[in-house]
N, C-alpha and C. Protein backbone atom coordinates (compact mmCIF):
# COMPACT_ATOMS: atom_id res chain seq x y z
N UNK A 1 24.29 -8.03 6.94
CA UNK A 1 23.13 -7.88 6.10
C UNK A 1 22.69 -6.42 6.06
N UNK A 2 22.90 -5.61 7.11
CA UNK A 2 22.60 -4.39 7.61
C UNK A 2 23.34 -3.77 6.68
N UNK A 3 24.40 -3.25 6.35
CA UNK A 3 25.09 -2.90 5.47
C UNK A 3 24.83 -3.45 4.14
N UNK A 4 25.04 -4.45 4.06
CA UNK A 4 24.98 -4.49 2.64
C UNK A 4 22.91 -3.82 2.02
N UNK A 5 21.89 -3.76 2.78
CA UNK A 5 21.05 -3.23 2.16
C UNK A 5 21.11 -1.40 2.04
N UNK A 6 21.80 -0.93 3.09
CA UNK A 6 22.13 0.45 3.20
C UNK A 6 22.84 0.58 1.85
N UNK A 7 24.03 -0.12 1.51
CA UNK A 7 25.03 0.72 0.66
C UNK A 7 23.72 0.19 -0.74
N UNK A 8 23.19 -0.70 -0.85
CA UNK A 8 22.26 -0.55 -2.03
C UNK A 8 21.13 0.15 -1.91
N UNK A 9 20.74 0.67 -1.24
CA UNK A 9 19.94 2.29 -1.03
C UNK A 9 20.31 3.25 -1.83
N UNK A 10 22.00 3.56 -0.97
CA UNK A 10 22.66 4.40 -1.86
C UNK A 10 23.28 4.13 -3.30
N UNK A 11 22.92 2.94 -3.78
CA UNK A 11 23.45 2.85 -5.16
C UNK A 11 24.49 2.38 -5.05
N UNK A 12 25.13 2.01 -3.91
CA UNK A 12 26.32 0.81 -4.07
C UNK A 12 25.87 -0.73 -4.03
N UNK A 13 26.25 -1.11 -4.81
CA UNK A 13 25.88 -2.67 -5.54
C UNK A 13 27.01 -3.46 -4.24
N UNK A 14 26.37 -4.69 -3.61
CA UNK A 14 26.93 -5.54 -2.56
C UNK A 14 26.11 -6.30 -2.11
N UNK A 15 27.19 -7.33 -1.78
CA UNK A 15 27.01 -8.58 -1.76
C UNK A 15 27.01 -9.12 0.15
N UNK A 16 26.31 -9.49 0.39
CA UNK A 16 26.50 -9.76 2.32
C UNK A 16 26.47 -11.30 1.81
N UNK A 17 27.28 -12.18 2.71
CA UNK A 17 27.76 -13.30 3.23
C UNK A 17 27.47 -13.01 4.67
N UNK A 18 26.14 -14.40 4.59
CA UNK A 18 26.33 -14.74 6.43
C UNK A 18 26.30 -16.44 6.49
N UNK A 19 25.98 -16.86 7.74
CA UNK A 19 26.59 -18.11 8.13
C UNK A 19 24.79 -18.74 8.29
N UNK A 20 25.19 -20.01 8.08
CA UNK A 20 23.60 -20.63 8.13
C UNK A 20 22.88 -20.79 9.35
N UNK A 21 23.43 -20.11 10.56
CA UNK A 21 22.86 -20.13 11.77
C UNK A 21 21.87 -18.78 11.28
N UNK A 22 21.87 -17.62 10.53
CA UNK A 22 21.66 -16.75 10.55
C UNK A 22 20.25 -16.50 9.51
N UNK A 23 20.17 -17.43 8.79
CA UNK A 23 19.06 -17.01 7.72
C UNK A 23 18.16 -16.39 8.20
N UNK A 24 17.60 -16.71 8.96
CA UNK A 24 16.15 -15.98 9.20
C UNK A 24 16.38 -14.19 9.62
N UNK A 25 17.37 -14.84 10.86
CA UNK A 25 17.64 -12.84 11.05
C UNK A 25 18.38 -12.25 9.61
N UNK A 26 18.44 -12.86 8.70
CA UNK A 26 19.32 -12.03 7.78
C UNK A 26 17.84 -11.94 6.76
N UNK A 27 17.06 -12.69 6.50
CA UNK A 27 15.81 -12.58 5.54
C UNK A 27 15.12 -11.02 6.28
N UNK A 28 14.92 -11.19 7.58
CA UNK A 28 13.62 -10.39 8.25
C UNK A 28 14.74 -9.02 8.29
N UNK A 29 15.51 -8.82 8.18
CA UNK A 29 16.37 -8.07 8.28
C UNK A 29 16.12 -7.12 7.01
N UNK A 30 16.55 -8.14 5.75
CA UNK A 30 16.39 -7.17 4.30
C UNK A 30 15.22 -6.99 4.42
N UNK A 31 13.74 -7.45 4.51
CA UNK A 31 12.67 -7.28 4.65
C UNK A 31 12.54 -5.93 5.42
N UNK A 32 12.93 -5.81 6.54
CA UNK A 32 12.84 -4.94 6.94
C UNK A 32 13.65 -3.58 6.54
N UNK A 33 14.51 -3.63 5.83
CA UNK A 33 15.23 -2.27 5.16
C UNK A 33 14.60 -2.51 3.91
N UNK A 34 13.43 -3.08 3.12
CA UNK A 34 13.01 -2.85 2.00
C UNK A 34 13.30 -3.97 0.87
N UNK A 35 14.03 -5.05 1.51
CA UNK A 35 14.44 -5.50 0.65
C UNK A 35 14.26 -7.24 0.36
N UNK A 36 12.26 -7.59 -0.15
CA UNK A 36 12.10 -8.62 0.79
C UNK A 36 13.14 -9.94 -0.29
N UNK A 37 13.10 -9.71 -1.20
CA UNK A 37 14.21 -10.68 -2.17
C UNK A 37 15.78 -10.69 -2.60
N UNK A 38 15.94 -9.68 -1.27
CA UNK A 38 17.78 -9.73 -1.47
C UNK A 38 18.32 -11.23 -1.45
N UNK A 39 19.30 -11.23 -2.23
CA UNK A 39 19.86 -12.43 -2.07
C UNK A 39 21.45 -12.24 -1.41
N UNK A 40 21.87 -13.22 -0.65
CA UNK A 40 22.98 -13.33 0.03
C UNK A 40 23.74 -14.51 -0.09
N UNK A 41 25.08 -14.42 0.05
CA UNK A 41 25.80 -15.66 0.37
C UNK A 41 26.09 -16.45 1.43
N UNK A 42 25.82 -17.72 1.30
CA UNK A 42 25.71 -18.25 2.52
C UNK A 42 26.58 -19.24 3.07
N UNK A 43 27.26 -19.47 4.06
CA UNK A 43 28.29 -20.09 4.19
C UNK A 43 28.22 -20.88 5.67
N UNK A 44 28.92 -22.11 5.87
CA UNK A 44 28.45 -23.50 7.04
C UNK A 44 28.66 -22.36 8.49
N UNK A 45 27.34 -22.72 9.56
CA UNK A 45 28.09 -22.03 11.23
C UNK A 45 28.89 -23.32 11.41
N UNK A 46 29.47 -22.58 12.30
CA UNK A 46 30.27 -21.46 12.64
C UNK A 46 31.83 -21.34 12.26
N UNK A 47 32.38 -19.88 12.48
CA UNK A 47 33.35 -19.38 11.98
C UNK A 47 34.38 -18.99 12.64
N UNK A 48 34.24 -18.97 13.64
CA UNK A 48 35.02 -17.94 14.73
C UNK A 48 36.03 -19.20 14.98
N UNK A 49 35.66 -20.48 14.75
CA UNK A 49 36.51 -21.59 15.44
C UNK A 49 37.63 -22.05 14.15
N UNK A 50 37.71 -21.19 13.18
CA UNK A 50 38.28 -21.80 12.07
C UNK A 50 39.95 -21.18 11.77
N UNK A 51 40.47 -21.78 11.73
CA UNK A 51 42.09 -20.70 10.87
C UNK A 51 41.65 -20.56 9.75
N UNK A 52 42.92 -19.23 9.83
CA UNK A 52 42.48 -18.46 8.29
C UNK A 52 42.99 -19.36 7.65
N UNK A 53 43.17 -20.29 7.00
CA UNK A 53 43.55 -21.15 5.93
C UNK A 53 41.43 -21.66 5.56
N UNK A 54 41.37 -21.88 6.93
CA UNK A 54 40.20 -22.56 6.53
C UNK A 54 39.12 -21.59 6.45
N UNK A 55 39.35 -20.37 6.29
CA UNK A 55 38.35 -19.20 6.55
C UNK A 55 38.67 -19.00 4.68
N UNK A 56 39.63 -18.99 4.44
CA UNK A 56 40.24 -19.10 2.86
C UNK A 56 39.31 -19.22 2.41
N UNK A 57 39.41 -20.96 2.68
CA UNK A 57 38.18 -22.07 1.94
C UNK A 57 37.05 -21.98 1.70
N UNK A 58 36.59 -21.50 2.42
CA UNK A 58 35.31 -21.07 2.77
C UNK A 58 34.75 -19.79 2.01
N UNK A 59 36.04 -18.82 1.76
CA UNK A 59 35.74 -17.46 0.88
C UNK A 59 35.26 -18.06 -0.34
N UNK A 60 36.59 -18.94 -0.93
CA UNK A 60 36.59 -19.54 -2.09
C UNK A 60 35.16 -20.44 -2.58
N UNK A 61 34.50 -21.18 -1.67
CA UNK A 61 33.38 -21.79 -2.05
C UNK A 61 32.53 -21.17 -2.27
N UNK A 62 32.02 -19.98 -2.03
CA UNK A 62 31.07 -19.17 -1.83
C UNK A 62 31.33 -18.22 -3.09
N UNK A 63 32.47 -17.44 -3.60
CA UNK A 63 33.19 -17.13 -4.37
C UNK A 63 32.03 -17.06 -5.27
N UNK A 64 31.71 -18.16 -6.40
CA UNK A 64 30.89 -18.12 -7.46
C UNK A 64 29.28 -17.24 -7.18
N UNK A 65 28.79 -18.07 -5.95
CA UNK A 65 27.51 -17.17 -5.05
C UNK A 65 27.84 -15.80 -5.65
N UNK A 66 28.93 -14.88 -5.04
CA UNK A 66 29.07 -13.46 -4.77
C UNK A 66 29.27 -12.70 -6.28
N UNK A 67 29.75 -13.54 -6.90
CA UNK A 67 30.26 -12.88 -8.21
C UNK A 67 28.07 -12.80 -9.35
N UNK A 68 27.76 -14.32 -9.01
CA UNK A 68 26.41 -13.93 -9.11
C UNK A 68 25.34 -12.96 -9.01
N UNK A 69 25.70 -12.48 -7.47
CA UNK A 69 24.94 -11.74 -6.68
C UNK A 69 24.82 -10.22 -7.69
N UNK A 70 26.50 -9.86 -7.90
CA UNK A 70 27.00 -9.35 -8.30
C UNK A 70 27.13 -9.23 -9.47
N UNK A 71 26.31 -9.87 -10.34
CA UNK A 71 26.10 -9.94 -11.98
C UNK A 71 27.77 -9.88 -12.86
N UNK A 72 28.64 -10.59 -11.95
CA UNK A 72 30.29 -10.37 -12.85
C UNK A 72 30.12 -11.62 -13.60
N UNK A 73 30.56 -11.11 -14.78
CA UNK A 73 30.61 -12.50 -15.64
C UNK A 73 32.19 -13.33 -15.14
N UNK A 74 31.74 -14.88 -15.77
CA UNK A 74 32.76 -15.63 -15.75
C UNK A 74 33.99 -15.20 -16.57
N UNK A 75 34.84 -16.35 -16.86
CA UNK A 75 36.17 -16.53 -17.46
C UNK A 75 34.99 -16.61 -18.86
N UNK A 76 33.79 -17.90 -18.73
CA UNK A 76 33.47 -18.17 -20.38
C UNK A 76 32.58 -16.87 -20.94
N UNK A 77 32.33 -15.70 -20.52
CA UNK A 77 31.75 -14.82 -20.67
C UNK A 77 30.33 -14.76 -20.37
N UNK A 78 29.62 -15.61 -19.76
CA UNK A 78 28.69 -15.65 -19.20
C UNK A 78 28.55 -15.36 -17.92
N UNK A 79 27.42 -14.87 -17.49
CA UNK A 79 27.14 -14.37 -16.18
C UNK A 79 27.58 -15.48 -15.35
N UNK A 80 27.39 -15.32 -13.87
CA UNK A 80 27.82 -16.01 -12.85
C UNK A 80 26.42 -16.55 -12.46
N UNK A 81 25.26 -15.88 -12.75
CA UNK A 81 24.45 -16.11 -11.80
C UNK A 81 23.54 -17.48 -12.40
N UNK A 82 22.88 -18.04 -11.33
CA UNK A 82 22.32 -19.14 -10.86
C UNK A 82 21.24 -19.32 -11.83
């Protein structure tokens, strides 16, 4: 979360993914670098216990979230976001 509000300080556009054990330290976090309505992607705890096949999966679900975050439009030319 730390990063991703730094590089949008500097004008780099990004997207942080954390795990749902984490919301709160990740809210009080952007709050605290300035940023009380960042939005993030959020994905099931925990991670560390998973193979990368299933770490894949997990990119992939979230996938639409980030491209949102990220104002990339779809395939139908419409935005991603929510």
């Amino acid at each position: 979360m730390a990063d991703g509000t730094i590089l949008e300080t500097k004008g780099v556009q990004a997207a942080s993914i954390i795990t749902t054990a984490f919301v709160r330290a990740a809210s009080a976090m952007a709050r605290r670098n300035g940023f009380p309505a960042y939005r993030y992607a959020m994905i099931p705890h925990p991670i560390g216990n998973l193979k990368p096949d299933q770490v894949k999966q997990r990119a992939r679900e979230v996938l639409p979230d980030i491209l949102a975050i990220l104002g990339v439009e779809t395939d139908g030319g419409e935005s991603a976001a929510k």
